[in-house]
C-alpha atoms as a PDB file:
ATOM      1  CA  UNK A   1      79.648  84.841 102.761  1.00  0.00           C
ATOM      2  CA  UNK A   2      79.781  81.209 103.587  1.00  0.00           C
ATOM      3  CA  UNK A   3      82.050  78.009 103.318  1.00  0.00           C
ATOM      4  CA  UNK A   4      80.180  76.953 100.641  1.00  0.00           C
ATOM      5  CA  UNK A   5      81.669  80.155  98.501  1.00  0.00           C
ATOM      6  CA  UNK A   6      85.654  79.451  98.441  1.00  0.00           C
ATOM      7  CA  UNK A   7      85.985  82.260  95.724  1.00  0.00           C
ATOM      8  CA  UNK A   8      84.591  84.659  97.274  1.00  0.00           C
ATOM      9  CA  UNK A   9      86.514  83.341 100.651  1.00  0.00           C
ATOM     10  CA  UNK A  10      89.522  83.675  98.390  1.00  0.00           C
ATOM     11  CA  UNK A  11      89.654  86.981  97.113  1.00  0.00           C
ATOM     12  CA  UNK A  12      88.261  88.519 100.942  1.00  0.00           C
ATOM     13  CA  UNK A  13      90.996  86.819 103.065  1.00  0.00           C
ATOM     14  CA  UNK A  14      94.542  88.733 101.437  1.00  0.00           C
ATOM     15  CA  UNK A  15      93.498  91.722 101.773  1.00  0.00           C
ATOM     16  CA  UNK A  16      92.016  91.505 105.340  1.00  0.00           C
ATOM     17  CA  UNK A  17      95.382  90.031 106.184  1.00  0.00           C
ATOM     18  CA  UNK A  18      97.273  92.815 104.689  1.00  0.00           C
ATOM     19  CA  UNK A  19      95.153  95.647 106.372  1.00  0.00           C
ATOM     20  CA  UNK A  20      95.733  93.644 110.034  1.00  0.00           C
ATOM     21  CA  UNK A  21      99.367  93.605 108.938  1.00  0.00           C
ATOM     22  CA  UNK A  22      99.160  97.212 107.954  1.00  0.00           C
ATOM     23  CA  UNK A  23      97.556  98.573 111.536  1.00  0.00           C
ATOM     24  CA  UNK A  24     100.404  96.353 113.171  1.00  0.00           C
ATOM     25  CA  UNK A  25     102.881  98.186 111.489  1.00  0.00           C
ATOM     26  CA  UNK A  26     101.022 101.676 111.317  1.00  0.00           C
ATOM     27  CA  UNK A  27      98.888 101.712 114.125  1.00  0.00           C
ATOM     28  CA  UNK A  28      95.966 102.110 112.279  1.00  0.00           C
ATOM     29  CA  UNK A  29      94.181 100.371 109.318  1.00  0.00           C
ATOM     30  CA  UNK A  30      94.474 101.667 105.815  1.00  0.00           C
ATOM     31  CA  UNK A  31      91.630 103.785 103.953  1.00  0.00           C
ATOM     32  CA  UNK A  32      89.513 101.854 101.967  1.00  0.00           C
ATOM     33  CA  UNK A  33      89.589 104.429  99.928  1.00  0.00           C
ATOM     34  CA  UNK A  34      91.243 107.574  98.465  1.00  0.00           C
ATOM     35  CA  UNK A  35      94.630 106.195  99.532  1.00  0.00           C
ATOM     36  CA  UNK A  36      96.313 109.718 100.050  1.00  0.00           C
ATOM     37  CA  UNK A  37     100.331 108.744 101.665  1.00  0.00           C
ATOM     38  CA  UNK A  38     103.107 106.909 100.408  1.00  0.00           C
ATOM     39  CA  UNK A  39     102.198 104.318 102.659  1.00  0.00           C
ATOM     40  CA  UNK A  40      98.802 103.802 102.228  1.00  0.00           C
ATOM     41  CA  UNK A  41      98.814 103.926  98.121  1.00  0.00           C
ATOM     42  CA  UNK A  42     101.855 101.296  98.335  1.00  0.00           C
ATOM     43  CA  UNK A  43      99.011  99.408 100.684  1.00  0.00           C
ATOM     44  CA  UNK A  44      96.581 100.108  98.054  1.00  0.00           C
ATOM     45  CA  UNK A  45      99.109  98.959  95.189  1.00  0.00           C
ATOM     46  CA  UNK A  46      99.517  95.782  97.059  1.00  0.00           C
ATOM     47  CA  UNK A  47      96.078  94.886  97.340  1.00  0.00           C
ATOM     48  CA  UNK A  48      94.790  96.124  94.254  1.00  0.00           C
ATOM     49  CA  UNK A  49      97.288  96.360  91.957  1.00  0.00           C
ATOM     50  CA  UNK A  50      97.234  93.608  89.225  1.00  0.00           C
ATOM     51  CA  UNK A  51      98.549  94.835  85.796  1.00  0.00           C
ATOM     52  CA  UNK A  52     101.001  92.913  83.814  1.00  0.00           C
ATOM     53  CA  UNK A  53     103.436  95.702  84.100  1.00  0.00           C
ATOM     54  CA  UNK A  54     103.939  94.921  87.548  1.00  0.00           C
ATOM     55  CA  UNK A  55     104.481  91.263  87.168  1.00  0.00           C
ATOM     56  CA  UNK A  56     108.163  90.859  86.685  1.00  0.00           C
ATOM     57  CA  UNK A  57     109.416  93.412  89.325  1.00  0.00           C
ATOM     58  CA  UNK A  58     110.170  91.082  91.702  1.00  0.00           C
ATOM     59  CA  UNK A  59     111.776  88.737  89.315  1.00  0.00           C
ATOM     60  CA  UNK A  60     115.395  89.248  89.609  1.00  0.00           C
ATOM     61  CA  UNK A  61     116.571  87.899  86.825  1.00  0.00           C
ATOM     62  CA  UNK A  62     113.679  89.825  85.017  1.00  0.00           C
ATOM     63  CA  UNK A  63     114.921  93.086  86.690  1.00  0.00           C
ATOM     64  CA  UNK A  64     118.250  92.241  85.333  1.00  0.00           C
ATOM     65  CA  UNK A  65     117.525  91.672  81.689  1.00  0.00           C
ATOM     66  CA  UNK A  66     115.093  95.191  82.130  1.00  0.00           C
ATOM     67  CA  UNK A  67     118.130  97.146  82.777  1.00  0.00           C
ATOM     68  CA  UNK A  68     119.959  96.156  80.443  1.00  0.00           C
ATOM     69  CA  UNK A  69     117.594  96.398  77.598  1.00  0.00           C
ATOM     70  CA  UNK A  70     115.746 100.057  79.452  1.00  0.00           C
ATOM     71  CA  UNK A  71     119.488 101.334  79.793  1.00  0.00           C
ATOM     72  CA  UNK A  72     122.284 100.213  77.741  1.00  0.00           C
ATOM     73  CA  UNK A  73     125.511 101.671  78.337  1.00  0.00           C
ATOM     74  CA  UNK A  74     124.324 103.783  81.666  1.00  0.00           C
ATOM     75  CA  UNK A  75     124.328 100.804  83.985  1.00  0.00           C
ATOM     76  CA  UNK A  76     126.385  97.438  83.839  1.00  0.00           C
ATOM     77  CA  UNK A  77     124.471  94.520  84.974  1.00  0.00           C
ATOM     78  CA  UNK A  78     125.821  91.811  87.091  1.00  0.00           C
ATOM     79  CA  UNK A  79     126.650  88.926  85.002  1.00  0.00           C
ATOM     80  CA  UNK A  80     124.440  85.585  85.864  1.00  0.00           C
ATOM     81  CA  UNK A  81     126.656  83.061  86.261  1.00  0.00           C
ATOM     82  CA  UNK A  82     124.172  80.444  86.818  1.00  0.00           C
ATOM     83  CA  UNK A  83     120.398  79.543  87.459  1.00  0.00           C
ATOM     84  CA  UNK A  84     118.689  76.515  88.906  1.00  0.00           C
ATOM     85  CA  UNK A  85     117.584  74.655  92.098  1.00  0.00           C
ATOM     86  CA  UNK A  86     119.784  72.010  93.016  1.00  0.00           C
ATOM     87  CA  UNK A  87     123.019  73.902  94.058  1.00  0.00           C
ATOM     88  CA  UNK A  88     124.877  70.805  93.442  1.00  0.00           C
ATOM     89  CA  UNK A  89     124.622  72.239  90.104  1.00  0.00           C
ATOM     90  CA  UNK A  90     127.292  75.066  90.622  1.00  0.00           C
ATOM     91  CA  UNK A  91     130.202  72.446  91.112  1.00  0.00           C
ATOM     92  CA  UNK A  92     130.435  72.445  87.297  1.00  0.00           C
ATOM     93  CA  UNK A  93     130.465  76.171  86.749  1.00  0.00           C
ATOM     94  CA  UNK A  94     133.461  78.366  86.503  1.00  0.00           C
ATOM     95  CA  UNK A  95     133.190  80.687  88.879  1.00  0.00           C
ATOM     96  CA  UNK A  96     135.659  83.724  89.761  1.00  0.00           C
ATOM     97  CA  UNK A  97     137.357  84.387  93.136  1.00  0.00           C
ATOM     98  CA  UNK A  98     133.747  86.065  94.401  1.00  0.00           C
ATOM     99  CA  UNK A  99     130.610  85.532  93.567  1.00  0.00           C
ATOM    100  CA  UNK A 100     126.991  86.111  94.859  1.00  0.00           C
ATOM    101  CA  UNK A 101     123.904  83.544  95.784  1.00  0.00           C
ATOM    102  CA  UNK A 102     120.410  84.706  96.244  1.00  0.00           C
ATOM    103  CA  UNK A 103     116.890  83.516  95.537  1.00  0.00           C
ATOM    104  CA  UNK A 104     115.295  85.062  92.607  1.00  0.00           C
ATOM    105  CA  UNK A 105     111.782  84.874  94.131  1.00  0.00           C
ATOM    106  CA  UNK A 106     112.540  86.459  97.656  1.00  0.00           C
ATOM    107  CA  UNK A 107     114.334  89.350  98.970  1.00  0.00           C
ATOM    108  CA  UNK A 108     116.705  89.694 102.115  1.00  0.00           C
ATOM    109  CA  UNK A 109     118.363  86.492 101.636  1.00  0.00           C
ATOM    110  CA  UNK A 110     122.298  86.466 100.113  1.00  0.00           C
ATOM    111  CA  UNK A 111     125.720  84.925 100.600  1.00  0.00           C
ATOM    112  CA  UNK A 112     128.630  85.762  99.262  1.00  0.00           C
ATOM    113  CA  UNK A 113     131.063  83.244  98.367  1.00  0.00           C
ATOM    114  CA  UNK A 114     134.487  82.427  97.311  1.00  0.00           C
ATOM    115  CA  UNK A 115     136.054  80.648  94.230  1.00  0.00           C
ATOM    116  CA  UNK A 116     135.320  77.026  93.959  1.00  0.00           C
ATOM    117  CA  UNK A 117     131.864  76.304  95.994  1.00  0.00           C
ATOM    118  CA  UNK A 118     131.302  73.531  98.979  1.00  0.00           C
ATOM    119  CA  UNK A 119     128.173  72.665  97.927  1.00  0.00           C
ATOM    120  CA  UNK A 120     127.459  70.439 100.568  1.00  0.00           C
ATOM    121  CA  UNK A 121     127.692  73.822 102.996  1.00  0.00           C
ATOM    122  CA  UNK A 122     125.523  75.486 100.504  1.00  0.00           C
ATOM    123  CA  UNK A 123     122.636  72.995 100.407  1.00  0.00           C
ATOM    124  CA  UNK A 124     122.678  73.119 104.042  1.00  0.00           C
ATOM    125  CA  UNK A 125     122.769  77.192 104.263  1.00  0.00           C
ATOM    126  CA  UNK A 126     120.156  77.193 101.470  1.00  0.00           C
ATOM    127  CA  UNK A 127     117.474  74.960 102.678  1.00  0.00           C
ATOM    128  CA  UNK A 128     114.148  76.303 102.323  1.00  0.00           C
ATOM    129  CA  UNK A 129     115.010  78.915 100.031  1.00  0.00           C
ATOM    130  CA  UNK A 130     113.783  77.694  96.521  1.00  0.00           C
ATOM    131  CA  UNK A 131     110.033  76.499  97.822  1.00  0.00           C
ATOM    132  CA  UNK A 132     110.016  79.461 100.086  1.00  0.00           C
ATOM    133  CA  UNK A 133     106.439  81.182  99.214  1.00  0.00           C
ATOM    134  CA  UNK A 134     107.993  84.658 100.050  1.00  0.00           C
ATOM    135  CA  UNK A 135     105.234  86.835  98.926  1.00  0.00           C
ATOM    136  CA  UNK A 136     102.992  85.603 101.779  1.00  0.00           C
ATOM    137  CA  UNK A 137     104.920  87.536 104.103  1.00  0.00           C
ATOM    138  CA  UNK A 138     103.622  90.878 103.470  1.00  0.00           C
ATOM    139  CA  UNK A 139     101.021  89.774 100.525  1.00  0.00           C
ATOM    140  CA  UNK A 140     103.191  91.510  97.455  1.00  0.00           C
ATOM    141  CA  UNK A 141     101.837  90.485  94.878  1.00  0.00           C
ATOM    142  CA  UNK A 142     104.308  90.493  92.518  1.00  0.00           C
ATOM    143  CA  UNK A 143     106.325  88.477  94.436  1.00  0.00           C
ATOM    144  CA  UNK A 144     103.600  85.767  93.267  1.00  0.00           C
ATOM    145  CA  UNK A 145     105.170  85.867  90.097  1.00  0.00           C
ATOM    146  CA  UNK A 146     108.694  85.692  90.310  1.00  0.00           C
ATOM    147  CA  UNK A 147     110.418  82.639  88.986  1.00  0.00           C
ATOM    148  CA  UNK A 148     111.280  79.876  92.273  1.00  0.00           C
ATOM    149  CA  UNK A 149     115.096  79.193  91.851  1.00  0.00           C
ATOM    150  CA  UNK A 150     118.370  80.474  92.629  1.00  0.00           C
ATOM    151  CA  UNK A 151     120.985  82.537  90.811  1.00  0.00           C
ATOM    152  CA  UNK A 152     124.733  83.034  91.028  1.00  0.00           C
ATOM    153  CA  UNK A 153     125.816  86.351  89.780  1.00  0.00           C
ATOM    154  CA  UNK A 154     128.872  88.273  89.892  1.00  0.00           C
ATOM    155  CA  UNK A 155     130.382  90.538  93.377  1.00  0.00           C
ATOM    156  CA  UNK A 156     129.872  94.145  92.680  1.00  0.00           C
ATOM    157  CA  UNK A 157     132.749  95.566  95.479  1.00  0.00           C
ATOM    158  CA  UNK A 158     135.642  95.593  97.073  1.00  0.00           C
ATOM    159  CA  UNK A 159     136.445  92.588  99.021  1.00  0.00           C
ATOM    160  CA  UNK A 160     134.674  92.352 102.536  1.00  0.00           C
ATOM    161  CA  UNK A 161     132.398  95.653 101.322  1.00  0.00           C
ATOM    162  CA  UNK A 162     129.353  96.201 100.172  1.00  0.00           C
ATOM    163  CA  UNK A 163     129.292  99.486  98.128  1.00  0.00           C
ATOM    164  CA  UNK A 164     126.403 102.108  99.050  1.00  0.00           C
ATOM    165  CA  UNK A 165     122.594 101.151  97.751  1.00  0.00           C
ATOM    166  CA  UNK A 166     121.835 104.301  96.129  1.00  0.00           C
ATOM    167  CA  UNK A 167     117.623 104.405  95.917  1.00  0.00           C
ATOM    168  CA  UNK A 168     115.907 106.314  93.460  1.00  0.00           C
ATOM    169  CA  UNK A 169     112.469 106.811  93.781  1.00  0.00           C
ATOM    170  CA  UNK A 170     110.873 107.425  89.901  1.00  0.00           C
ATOM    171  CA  UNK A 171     107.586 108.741  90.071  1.00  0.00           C
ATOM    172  CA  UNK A 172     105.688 108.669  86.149  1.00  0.00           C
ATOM    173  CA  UNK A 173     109.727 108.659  84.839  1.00  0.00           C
ATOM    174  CA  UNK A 174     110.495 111.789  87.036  1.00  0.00           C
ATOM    175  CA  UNK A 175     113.151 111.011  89.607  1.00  0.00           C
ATOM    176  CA  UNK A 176     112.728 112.815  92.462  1.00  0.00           C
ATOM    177  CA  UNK A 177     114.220 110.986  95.674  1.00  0.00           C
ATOM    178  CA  UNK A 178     117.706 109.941  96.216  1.00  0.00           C
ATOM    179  CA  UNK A 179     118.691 107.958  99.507  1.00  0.00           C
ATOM    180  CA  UNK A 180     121.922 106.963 100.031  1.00  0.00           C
ATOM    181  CA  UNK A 181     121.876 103.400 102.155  1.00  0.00           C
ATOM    182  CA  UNK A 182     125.382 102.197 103.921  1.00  0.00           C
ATOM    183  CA  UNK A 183     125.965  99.688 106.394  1.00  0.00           C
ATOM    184  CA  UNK A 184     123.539  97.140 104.974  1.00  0.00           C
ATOM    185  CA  UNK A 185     125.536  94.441 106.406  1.00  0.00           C
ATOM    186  CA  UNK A 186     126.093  95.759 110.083  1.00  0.00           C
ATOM    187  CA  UNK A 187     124.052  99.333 111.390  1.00  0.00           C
ATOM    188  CA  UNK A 188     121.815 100.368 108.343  1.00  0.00           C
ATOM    189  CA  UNK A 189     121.969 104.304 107.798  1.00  0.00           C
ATOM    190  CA  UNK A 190     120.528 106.351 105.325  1.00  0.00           C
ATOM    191  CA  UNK A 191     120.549 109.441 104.414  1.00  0.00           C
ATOM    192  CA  UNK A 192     118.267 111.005 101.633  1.00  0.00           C
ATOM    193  CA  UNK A 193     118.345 113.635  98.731  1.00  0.00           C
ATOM    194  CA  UNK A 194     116.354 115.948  96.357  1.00  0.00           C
ATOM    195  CA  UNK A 195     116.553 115.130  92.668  1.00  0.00           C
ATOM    196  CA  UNK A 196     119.539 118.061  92.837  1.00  0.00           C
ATOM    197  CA  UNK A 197     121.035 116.828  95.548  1.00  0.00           C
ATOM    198  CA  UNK A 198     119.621 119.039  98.251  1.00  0.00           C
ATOM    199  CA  UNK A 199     119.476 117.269 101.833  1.00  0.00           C
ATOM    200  CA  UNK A 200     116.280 116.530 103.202  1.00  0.00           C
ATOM    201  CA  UNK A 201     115.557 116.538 106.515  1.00  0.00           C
ATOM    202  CA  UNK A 202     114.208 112.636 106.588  1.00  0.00           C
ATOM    203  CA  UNK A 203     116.351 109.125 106.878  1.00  0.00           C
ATOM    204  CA  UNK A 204     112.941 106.545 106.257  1.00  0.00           C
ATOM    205  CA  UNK A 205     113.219 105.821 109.862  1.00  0.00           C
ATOM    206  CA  UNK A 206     116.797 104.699 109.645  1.00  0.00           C
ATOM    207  CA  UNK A 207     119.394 106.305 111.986  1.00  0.00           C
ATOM    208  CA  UNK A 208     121.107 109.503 110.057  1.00  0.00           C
ATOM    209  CA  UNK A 209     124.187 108.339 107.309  1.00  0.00           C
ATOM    210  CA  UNK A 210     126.848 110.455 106.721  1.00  0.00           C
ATOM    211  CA  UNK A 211     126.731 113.427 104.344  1.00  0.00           C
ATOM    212  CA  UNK A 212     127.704 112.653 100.829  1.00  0.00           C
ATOM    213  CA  UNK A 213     128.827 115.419  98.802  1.00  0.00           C
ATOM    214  CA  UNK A 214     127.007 116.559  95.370  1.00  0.00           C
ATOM    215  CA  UNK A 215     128.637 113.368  93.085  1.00  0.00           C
ATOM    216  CA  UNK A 216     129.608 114.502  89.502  1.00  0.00           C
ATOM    217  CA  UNK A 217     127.955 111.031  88.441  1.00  0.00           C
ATOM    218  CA  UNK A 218     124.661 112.614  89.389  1.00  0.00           C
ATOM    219  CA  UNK A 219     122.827 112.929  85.965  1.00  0.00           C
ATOM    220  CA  UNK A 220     124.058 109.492  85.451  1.00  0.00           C
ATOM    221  CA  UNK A 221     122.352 108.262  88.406  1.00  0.00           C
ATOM    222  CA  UNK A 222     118.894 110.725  87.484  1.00  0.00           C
ATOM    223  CA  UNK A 223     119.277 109.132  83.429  1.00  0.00           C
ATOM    224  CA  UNK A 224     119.631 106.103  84.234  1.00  0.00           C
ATOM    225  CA  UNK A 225     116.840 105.146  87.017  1.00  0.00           C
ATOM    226  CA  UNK A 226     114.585 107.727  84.642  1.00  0.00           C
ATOM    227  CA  UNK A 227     115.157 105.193  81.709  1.00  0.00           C
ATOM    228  CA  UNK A 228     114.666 101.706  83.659  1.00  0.00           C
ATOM    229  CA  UNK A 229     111.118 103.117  85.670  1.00  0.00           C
ATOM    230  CA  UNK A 230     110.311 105.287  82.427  1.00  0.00           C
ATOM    231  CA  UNK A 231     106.573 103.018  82.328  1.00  0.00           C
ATOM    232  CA  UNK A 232     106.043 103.147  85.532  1.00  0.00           C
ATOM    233  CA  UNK A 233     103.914 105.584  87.964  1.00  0.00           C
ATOM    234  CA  UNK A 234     106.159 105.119  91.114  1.00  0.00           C
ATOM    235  CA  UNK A 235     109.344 102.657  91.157  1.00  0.00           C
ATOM    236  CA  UNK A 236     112.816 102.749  92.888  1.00  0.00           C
ATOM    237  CA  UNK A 237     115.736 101.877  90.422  1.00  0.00           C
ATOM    238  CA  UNK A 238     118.296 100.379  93.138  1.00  0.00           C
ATOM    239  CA  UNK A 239     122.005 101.077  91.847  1.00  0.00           C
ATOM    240  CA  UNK A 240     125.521 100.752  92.782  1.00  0.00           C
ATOM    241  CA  UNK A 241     128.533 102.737  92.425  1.00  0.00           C
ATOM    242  CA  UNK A 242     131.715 100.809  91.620  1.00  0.00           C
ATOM    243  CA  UNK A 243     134.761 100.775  89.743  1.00  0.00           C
ATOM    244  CA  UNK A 244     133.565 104.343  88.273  1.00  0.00           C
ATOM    245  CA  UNK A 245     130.643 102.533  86.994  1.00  0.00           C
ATOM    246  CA  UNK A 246     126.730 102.684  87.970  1.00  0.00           C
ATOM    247  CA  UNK A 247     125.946  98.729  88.406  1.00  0.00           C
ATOM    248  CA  UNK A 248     121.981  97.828  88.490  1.00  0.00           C
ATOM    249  CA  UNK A 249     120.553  96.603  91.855  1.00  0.00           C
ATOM    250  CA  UNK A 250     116.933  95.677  91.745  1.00  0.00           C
ATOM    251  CA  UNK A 251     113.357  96.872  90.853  1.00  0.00           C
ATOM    252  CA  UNK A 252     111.535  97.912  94.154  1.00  0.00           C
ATOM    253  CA  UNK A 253     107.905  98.240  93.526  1.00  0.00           C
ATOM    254  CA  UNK A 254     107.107  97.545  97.037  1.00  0.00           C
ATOM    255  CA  UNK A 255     109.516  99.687  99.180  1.00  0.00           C
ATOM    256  CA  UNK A 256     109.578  98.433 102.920  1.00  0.00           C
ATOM    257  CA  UNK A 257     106.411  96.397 101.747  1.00  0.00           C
ATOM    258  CA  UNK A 258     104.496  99.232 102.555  1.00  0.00           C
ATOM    259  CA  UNK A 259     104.701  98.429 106.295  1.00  0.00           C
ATOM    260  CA  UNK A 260     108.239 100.693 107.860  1.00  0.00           C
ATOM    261  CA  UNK A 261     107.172 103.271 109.197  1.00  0.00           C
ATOM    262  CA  UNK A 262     108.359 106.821 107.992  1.00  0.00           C
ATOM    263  CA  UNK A 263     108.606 110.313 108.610  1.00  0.00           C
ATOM    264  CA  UNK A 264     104.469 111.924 108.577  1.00  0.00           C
ATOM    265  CA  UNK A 265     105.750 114.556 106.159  1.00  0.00           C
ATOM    266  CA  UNK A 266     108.109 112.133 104.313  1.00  0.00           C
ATOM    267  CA  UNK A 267     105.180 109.958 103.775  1.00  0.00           C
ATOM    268  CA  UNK A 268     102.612 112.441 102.923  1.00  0.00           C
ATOM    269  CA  UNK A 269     105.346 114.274 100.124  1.00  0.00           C
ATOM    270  CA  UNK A 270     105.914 111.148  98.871  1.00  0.00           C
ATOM    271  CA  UNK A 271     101.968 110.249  98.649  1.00  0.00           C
ATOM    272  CA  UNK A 272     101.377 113.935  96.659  1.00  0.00           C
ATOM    273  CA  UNK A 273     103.886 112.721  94.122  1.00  0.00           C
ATOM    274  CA  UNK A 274     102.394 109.971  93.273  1.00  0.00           C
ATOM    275  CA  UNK A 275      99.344 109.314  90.824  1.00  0.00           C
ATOM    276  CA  UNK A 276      97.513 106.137  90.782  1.00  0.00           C
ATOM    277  CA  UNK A 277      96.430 103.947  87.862  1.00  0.00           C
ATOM    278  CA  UNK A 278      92.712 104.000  87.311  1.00  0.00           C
ATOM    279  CA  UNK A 279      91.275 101.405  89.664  1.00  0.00           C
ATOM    280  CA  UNK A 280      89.578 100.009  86.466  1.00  0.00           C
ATOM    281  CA  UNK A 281      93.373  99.664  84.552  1.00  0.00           C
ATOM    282  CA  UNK A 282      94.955  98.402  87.849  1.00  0.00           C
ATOM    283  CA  UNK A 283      92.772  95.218  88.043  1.00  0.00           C
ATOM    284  CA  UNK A 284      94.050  93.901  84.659  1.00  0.00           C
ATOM    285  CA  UNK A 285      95.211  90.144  85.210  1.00  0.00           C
ATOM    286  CA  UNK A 286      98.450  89.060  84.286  1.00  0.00           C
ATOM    287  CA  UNK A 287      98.289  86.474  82.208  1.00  0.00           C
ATOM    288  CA  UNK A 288     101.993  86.326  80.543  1.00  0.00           C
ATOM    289  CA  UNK A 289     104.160  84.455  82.538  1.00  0.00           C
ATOM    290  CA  UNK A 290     107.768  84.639  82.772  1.00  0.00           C
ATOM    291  CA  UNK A 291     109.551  81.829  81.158  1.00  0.00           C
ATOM    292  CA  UNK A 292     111.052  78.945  83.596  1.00  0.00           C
ATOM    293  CA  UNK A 293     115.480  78.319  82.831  1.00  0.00           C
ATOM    294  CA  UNK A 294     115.825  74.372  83.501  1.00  0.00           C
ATOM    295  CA  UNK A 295     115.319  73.014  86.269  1.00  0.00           C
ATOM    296  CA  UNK A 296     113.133  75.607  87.894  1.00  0.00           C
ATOM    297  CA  UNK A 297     110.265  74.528  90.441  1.00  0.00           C
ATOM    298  CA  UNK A 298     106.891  75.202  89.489  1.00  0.00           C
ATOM    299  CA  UNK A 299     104.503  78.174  90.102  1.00  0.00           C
ATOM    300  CA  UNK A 300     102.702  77.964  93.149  1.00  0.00           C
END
């Protein structure tokens, strides 16, 4: 390969920056081939992964509007207050006492605020977040894809609390992991289940959470994430427990990107339930993008 062949330089370079990125994480690079844990077929996923189906996942607005129309009346979805990319824009909108901020493009970046919005303080705590090419990070591809603005949506919680992310991992529409996730916004714990409810022995590297009893909303839980990830071969349904009400997180088709480290036997249980696409299927292009609300910036 030379200079002189940027297409070929194009498709070679991601993926030889995800496997580097991969042996940093995992002390070791990933298979080339015959991906056989979690970790390595999410690495494989990453890398090779290109159907349509996989597209919007890391949209969140896309996740949103999923949920609703995958499982009605199992799960309420937050209500979108308001899209765009100047946040000057919210001054006009009628917003309750709390409301949420976050990227739809990225992940790990929220603020919660209160009634009427300084938007001045916004712009400010903001900055960088709607050009931010996110999915460079890690190379998740679907990430590529995801619409570049903002959205406002509504609080799910109590005041000053954030309620328990309760992660199901669906594997082809099966659920079979539950983990429990508190503490997001000071010492993350988690503490993880069998489809019935039976503890396993794991926490996906985080310190131990506390013991939940078996919650009579269970089949709820098992219905609902079964319903949204029904197409899928392996995705976690992220939900929320509120109000006596299951509330939709987000689609996760890239847990930990593929890079946190987890238990051997977690990782190699999780890799046996899990079936890859047909290499041949996997490298469909999408072509259908997601439609842009107002205002939005541009692909990149």
């Amino acid at each position: 390969m030379t200079v002189e062949d940027p297409a070929r330089l194009a498709r070679v370079v991601p993926p030889l920056r995800r496997a580097l990125l991969y042996r940093r994480h995992h002390g070791r690079l990933p298979p080339l081939r015959d991906p056989r844990t979690f970790t390595e077929k999410l690495n494989w996923r990453i890398t090779r992964d290109r159907r349509p189906l996989l597209a919007p996942t890391c949209d969140k607005l896309a996740g949103k509007e999923h949920v609703a129309r995958r499982a009605p009346g199992l799960v309420r979805v937050p209500e979108t207050y308001w899209t765009g990319t100047d946040v000057t824009g919210l001054a006009g909108v009628d917003l309750p006492a709390r409301w949420v901020l976050k990227p739809n493009h990225s992940c790990r970046r929220v603020l919660v605020g209160e009634g009427r919005p300084d938007v001045a303080d916004l712009a400010a705590r903001t900055a960088g977040w709607g050009p931010e090419r996110y999915w460079r990070k890690s190379e998740e591809w679907a990430y590529r894809h995801a619409r570049p603005f903002l959205l406002a949506e509504e609080h799910v919680g109590r005041p000053g609390e954030a309620p328990a992310d309760l992660k199901v991992l669906v594997f082809d529409g099966v659920p079979r992991l539950v983990g429990v996730h508190t503490g997001r916004r000071g010492e993350h714990r988690a503490r993880l289940y069998g489809a019935d409810w039976e503890p396993l022995p794991w926490t996906w590297g985080y310190p131990a959470g506390p013991d939940v009893p078996r919650p009579g909303w269970l089949p709820d839980l098992l219905a609902a994430a079964a319903a949204v990830a029904a197409d899928f071969d392996m995705l976690r349904v992220d939900l929320y427990r509120h109000a006596g009400q299951l509330w939709a997180g987000e689609l996760t088709p890239y847990p930990g990107a593929g890079l946190r480290r987890l238990e051997p036997d977690l990782d190699a249980l999780l890799g046996n339930w899990w079936t890859l696409p047909a290499a041949r299927t996997a490298r469909s292009p999408a072509r259908r993008l997601l439609p842009a609300p107002a205002g939005a910036l541009p692909r990149r």
